[in-house]
C-alpha atoms as a PDB file:
ATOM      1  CA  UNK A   1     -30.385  12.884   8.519  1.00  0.00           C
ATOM      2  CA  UNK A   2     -32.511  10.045   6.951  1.00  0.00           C
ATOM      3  CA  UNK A   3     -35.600   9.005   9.410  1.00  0.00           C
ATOM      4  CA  UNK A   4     -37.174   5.879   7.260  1.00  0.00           C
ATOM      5  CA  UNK A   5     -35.401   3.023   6.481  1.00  0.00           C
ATOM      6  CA  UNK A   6     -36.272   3.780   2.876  1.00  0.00           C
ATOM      7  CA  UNK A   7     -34.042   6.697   2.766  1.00  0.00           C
ATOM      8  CA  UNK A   8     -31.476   4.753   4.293  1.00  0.00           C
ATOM      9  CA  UNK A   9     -31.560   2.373   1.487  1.00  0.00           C
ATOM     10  CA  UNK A  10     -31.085   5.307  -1.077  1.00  0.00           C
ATOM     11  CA  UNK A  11     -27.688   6.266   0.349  1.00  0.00           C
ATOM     12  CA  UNK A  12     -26.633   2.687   0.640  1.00  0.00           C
ATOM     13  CA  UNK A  13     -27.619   2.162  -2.999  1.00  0.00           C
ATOM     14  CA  UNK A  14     -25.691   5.497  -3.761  1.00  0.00           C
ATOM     15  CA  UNK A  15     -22.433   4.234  -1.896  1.00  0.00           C
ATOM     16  CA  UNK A  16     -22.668   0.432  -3.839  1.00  0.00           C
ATOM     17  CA  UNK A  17     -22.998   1.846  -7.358  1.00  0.00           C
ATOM     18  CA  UNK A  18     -20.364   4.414  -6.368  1.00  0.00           C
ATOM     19  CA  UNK A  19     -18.373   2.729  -4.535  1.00  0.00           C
ATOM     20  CA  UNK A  20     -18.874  -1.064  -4.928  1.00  0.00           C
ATOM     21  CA  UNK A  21     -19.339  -1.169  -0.913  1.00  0.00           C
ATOM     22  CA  UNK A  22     -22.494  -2.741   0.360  1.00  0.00           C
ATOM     23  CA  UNK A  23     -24.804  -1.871   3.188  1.00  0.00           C
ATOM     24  CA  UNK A  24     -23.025   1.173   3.781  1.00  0.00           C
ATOM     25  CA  UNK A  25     -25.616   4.085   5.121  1.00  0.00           C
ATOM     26  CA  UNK A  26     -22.822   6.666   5.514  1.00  0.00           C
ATOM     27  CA  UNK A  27     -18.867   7.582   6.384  1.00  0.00           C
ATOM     28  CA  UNK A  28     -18.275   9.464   9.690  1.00  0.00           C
ATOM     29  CA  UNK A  29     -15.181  11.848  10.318  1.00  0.00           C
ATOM     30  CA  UNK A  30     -14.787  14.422  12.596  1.00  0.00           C
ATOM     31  CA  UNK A  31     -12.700  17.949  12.118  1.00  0.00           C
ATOM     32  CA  UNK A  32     -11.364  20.071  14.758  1.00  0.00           C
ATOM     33  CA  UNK A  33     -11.961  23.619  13.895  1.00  0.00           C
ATOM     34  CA  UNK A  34      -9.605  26.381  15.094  1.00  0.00           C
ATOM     35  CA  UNK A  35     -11.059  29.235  17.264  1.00  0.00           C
ATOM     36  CA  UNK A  36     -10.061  32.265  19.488  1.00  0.00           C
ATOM     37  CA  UNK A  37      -8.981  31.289  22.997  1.00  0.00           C
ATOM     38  CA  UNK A  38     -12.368  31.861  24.678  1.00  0.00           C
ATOM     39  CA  UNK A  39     -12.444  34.198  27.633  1.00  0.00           C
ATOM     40  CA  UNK A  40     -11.941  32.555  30.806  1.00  0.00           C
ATOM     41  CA  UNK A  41     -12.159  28.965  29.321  1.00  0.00           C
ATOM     42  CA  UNK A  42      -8.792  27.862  30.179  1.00  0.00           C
ATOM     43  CA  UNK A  43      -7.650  24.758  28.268  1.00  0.00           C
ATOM     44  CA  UNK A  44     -11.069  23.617  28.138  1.00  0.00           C
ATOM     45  CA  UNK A  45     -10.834  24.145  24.228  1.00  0.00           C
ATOM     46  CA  UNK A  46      -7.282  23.139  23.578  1.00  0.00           C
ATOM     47  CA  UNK A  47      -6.470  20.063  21.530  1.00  0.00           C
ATOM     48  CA  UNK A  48      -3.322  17.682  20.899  1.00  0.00           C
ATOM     49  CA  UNK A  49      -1.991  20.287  18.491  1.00  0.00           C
ATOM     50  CA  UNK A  50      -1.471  23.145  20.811  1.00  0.00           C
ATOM     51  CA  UNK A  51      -4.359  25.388  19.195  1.00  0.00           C
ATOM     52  CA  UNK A  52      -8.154  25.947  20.892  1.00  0.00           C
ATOM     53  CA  UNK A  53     -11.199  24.616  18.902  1.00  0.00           C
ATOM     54  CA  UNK A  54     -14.197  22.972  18.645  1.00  0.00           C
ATOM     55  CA  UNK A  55     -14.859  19.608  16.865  1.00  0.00           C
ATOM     56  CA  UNK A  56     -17.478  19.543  13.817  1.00  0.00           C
ATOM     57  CA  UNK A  57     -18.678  15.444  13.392  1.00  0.00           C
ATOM     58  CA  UNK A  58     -20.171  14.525  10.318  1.00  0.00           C
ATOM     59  CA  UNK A  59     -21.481  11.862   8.670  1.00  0.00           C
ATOM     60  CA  UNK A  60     -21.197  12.256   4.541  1.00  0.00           C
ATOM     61  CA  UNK A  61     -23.096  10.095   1.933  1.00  0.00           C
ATOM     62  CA  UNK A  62     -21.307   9.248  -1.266  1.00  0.00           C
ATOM     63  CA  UNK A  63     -22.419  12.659  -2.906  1.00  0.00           C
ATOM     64  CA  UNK A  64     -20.486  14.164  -0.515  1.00  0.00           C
ATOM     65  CA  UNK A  65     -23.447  15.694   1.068  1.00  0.00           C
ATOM     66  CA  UNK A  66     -23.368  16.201   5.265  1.00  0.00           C
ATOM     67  CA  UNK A  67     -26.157  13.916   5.756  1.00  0.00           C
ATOM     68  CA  UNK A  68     -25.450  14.452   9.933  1.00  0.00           C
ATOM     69  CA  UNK A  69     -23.730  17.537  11.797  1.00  0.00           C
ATOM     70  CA  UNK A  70     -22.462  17.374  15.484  1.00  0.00           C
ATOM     71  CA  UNK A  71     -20.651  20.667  16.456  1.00  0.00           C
ATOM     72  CA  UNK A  72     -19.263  22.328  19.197  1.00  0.00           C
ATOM     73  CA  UNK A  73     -17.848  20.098  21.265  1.00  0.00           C
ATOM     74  CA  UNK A  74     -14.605  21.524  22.912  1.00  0.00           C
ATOM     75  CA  UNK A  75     -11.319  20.243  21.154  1.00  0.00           C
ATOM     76  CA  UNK A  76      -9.522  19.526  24.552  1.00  0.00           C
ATOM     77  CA  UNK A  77     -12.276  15.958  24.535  1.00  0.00           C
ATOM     78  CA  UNK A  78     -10.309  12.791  23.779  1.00  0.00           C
ATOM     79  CA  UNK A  79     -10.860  12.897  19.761  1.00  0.00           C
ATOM     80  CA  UNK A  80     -12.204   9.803  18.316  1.00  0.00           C
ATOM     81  CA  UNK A  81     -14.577  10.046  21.767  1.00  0.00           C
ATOM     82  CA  UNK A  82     -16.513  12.965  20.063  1.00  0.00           C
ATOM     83  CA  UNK A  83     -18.953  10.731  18.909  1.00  0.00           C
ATOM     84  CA  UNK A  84     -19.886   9.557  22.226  1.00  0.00           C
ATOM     85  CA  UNK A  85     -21.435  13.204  22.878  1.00  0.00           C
ATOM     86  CA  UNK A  86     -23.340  13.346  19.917  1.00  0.00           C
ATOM     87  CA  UNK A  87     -26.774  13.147  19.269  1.00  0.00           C
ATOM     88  CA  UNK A  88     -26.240  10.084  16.622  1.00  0.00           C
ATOM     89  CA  UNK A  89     -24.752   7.911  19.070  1.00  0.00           C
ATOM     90  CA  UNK A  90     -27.798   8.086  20.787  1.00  0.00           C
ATOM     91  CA  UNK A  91     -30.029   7.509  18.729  1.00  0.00           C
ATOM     92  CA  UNK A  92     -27.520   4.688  17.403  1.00  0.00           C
ATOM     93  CA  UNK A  93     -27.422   2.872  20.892  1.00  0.00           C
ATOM     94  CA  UNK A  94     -31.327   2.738  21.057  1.00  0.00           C
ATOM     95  CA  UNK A  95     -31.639   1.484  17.853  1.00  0.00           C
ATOM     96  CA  UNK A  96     -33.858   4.619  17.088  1.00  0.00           C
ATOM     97  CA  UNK A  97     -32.309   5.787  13.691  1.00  0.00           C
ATOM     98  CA  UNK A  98     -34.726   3.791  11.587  1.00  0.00           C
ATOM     99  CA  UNK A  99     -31.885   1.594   9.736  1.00  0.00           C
ATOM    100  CA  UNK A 100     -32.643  -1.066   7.687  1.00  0.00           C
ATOM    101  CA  UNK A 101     -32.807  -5.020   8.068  1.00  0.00           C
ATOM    102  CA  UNK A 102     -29.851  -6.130   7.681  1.00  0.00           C
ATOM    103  CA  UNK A 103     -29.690  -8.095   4.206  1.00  0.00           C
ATOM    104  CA  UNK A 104     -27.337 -10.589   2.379  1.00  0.00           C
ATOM    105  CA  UNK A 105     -24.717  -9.279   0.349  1.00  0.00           C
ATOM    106  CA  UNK A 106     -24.301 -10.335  -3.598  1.00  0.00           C
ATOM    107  CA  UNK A 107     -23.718 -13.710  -3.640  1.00  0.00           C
ATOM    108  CA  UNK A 108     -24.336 -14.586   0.192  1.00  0.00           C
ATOM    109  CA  UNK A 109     -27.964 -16.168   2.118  1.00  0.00           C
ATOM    110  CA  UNK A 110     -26.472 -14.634   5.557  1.00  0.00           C
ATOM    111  CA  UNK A 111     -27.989 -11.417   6.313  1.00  0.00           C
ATOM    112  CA  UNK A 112     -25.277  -8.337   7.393  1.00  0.00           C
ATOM    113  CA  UNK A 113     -25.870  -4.969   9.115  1.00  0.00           C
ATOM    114  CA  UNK A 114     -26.471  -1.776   7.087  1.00  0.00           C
ATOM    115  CA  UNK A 115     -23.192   0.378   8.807  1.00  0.00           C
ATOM    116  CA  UNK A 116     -21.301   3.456   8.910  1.00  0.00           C
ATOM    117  CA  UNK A 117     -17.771   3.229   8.229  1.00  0.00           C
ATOM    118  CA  UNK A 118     -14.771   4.984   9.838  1.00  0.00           C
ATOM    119  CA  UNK A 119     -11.135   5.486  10.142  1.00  0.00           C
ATOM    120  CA  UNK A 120      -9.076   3.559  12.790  1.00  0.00           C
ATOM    121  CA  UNK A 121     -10.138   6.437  15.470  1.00  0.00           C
ATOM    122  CA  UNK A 122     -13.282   5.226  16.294  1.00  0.00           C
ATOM    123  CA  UNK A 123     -14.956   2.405  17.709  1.00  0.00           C
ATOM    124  CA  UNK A 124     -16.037  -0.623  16.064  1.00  0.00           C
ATOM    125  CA  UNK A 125     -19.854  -1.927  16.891  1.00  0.00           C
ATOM    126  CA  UNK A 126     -22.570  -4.170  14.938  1.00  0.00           C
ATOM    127  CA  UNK A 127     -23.576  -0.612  12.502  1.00  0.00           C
ATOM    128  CA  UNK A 128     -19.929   0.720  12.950  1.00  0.00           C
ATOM    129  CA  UNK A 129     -16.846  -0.336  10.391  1.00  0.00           C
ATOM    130  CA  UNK A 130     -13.701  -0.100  10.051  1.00  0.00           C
ATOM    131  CA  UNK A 131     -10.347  -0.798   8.841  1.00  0.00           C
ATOM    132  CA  UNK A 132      -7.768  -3.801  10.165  1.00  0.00           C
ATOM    133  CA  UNK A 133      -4.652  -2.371  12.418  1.00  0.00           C
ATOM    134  CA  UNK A 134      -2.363  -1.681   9.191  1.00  0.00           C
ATOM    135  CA  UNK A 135       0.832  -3.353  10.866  1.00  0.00           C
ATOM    136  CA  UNK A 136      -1.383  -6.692  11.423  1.00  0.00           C
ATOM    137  CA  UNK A 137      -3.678  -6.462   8.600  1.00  0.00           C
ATOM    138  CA  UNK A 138      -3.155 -10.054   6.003  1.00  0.00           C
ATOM    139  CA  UNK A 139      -3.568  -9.729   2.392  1.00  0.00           C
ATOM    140  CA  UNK A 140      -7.292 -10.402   2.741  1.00  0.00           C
ATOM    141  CA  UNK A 141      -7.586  -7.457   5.389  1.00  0.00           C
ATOM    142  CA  UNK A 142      -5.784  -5.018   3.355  1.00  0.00           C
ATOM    143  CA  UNK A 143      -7.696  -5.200   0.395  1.00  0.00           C
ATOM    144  CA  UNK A 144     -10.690  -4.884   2.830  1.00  0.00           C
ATOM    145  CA  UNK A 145      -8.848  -1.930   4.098  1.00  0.00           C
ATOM    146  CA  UNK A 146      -8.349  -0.441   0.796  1.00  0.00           C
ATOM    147  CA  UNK A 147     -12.074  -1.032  -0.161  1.00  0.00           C
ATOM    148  CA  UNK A 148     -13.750   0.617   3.001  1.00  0.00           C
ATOM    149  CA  UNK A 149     -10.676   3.560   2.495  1.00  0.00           C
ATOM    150  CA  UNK A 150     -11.795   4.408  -0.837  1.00  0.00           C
ATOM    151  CA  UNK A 151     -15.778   4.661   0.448  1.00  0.00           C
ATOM    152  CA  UNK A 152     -15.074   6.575   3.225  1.00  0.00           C
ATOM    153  CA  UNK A 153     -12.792   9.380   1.561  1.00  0.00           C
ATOM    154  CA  UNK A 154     -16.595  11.067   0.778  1.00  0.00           C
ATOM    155  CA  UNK A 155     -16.214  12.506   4.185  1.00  0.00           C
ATOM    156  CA  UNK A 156     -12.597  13.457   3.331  1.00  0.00           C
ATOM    157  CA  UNK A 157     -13.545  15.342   0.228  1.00  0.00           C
ATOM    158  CA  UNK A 158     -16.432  16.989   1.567  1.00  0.00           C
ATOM    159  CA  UNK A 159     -14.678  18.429   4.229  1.00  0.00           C
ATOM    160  CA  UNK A 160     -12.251  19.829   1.291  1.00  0.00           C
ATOM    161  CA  UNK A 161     -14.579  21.158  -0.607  1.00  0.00           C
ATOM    162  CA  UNK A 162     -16.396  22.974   2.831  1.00  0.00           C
ATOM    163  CA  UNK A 163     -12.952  24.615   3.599  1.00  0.00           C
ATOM    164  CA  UNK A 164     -11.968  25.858   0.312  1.00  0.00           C
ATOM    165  CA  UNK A 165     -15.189  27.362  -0.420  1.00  0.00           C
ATOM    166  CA  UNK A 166     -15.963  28.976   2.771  1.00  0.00           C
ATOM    167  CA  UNK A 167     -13.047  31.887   3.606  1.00  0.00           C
ATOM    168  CA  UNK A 168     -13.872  31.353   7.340  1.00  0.00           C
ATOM    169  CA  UNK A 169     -11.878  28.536   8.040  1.00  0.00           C
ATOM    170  CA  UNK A 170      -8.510  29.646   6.288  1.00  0.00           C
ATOM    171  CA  UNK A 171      -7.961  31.282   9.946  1.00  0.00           C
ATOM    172  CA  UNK A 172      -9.117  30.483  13.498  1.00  0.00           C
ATOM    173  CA  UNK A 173     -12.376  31.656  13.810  1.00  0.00           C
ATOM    174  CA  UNK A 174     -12.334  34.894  15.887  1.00  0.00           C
ATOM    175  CA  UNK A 175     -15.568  34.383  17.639  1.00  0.00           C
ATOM    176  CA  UNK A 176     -16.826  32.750  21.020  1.00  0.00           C
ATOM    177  CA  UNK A 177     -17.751  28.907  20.553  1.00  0.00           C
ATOM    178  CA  UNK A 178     -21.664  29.367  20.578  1.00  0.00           C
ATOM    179  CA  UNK A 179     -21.366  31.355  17.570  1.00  0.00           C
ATOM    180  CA  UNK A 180     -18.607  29.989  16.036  1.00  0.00           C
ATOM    181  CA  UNK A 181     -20.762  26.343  16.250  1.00  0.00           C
ATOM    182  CA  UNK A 182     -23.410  28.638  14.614  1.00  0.00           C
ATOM    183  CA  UNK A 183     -21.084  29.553  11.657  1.00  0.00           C
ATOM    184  CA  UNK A 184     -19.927  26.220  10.998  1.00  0.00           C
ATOM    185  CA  UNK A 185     -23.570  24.715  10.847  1.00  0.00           C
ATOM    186  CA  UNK A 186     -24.467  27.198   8.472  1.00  0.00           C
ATOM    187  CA  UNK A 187     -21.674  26.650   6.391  1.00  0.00           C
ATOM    188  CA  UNK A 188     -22.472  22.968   6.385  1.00  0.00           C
ATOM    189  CA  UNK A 189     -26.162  23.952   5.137  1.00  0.00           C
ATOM    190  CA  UNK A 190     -24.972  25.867   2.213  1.00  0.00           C
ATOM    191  CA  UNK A 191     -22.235  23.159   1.203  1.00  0.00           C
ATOM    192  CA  UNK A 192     -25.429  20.539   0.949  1.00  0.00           C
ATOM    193  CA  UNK A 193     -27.306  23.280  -0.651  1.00  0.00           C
ATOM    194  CA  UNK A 194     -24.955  24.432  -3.176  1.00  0.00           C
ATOM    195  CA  UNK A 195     -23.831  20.931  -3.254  1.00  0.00           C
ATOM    196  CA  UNK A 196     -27.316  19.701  -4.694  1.00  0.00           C
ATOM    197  CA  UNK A 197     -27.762  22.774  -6.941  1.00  0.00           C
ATOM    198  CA  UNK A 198     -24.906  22.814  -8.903  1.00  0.00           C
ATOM    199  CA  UNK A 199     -22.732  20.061  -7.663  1.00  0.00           C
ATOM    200  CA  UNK A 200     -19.672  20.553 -10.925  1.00  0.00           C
ATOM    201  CA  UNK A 201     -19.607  24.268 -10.134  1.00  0.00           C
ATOM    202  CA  UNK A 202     -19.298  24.420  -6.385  1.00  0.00           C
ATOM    203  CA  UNK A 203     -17.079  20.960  -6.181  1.00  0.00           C
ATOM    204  CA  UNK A 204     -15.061  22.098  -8.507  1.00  0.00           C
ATOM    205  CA  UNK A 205     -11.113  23.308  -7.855  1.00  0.00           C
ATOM    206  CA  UNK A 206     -10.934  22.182  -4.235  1.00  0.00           C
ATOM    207  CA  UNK A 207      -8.425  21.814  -2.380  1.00  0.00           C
ATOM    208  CA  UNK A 208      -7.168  19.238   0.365  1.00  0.00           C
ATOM    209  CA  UNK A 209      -8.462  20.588   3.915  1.00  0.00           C
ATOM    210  CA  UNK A 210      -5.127  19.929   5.157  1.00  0.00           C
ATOM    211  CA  UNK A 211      -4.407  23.148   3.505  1.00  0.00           C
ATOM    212  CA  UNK A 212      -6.129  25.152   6.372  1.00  0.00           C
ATOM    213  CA  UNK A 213      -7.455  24.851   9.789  1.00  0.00           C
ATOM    214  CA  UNK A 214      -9.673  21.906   9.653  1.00  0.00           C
ATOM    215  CA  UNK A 215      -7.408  19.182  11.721  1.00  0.00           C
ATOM    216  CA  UNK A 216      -7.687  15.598  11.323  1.00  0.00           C
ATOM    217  CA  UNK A 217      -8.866  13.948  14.384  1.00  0.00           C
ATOM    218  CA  UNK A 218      -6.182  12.451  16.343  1.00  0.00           C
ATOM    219  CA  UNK A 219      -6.003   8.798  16.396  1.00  0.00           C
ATOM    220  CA  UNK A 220      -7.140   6.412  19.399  1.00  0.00           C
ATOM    221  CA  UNK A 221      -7.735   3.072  20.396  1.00  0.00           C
ATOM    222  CA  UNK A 222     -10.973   2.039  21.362  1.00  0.00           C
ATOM    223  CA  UNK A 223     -12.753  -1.262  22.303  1.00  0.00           C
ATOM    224  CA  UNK A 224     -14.273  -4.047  20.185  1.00  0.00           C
ATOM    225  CA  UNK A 225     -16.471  -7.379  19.995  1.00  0.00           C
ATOM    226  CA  UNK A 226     -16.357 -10.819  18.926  1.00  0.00           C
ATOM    227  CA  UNK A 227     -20.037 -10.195  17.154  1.00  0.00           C
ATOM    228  CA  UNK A 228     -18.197  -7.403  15.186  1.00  0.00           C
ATOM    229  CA  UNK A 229     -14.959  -8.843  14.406  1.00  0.00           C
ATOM    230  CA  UNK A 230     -16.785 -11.646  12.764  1.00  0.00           C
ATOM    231  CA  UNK A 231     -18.484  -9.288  10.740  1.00  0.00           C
ATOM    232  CA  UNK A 232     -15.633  -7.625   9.983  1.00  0.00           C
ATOM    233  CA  UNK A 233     -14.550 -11.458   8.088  1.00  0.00           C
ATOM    234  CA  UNK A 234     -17.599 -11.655   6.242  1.00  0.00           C
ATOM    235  CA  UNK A 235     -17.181  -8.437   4.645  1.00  0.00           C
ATOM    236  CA  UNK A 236     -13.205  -9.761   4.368  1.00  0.00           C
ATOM    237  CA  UNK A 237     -14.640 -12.857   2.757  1.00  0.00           C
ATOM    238  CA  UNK A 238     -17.213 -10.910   0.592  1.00  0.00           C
ATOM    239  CA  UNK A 239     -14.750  -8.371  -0.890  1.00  0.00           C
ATOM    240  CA  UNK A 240     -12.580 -11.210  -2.089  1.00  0.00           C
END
């Protein structure tokens, strides 16, 4: 994970000429992967879909590199409240990742927050975005939605391009969660690694990860702020 503020600016200057989003310093999604029943762990480990797992939480920059790795966390946790246990949220709330000040946007004076953006599961905070409520959502809001959506599916493809390469998560993995977190981290090393060495060959013919056992994360409601709801409508304002 970047540690200087200077780094943090290289992956925000990788998602604007990518992407056309601004002050964005990474997308975060989370993947439930299937395991054995542990021994003795009751439904500890069981999720909303009726199968035992743990839950990898990433953060990807717009090469589609894992830039942050969370793992292990039992599935049977309240999803989109994975991040809560994770050592980026800590650092997040005491403003220890070394982000940097926040800056105007093109064609704006007001300063606005470097952030991390995020489907509808998570929470919303000053460094955390993410889309409008679709039913609710105006014009304005929905090409907002449609902007952050297209930024954010760099998480989505990396994880497709993790489970396609690496045979380990076509099945449940048939070992205890300890190792099975190991497996998955080092899986996630060698994505980034192969990723950066030959990023055409390994990226190439992947498939969705819907195709095997990495599950989406199931949806939640969580709480929000007046500070970031009008941030939310200057980004709004800025797309337009």
């Amino acid at each position: 994970m970047p540690t200087t503020a200077e780094e943090w600016k290289s992956v925000a200057y990788d998602f604007q000429i990518q992407h056309n989003f601004y002050n964005c310093v990474g997308a975060i999604d989370g993947k439930h992967i299937r395991i054995r029943h542990p021994h003795g762990s009751g439904a500890l480990y069981y999720n909303y879909k009726g199968t035992y797992s743990i839950v990898l939480m990433t953060i990807a920059n717009a090469k589609k590199e894992f830039i942050m790795v969370d793992i292990g966390c039992n599935g049977r946790v309240s999803d989109g409240g994975v991040i809560f246990y994770t050592k980026f949220w800590e650092l997040l709330q005491q403003g220890r990742l070394s982000l940097p000040e926040p800056s105007p946007l093109p064609n704006t004076l007001e300063p606005y927050p470097h952030v991390f953006i995020e489907d509808e599961a998570f929470a919303l905070g000053p460094n955390l975005m993410k889309p409008y409520p679709q039913k609710t959502a105006t014009k304005e809001e929905q090409k907002y939605n449609q902007r952050l959506s297209k930024a954010r599916c760099v998480v989505e493809c990396a994880f497709g391009i993790l489970v396609t390469k690496f045979g380990v998560f076509h099945k449940a993995i048939s070992l205890c969660p300890e190792k099975a977190t190991k497996v998955t981290a080092a899986c996630c090393y060698l994505h980034n690694y192969l990723l950066k060495k030959d990023p055409q060959m390994y990226a190439s013919s992947s498939s969705n990860s819907d195709d095997f056992d990495l599950m989406t994360m199931q949806r939640s409601m969580f709480r929000n702020s007046a500070k970031c709801v009008q941030d939310y409508k200057r980004q709004v304002l800025y797309i337009l």
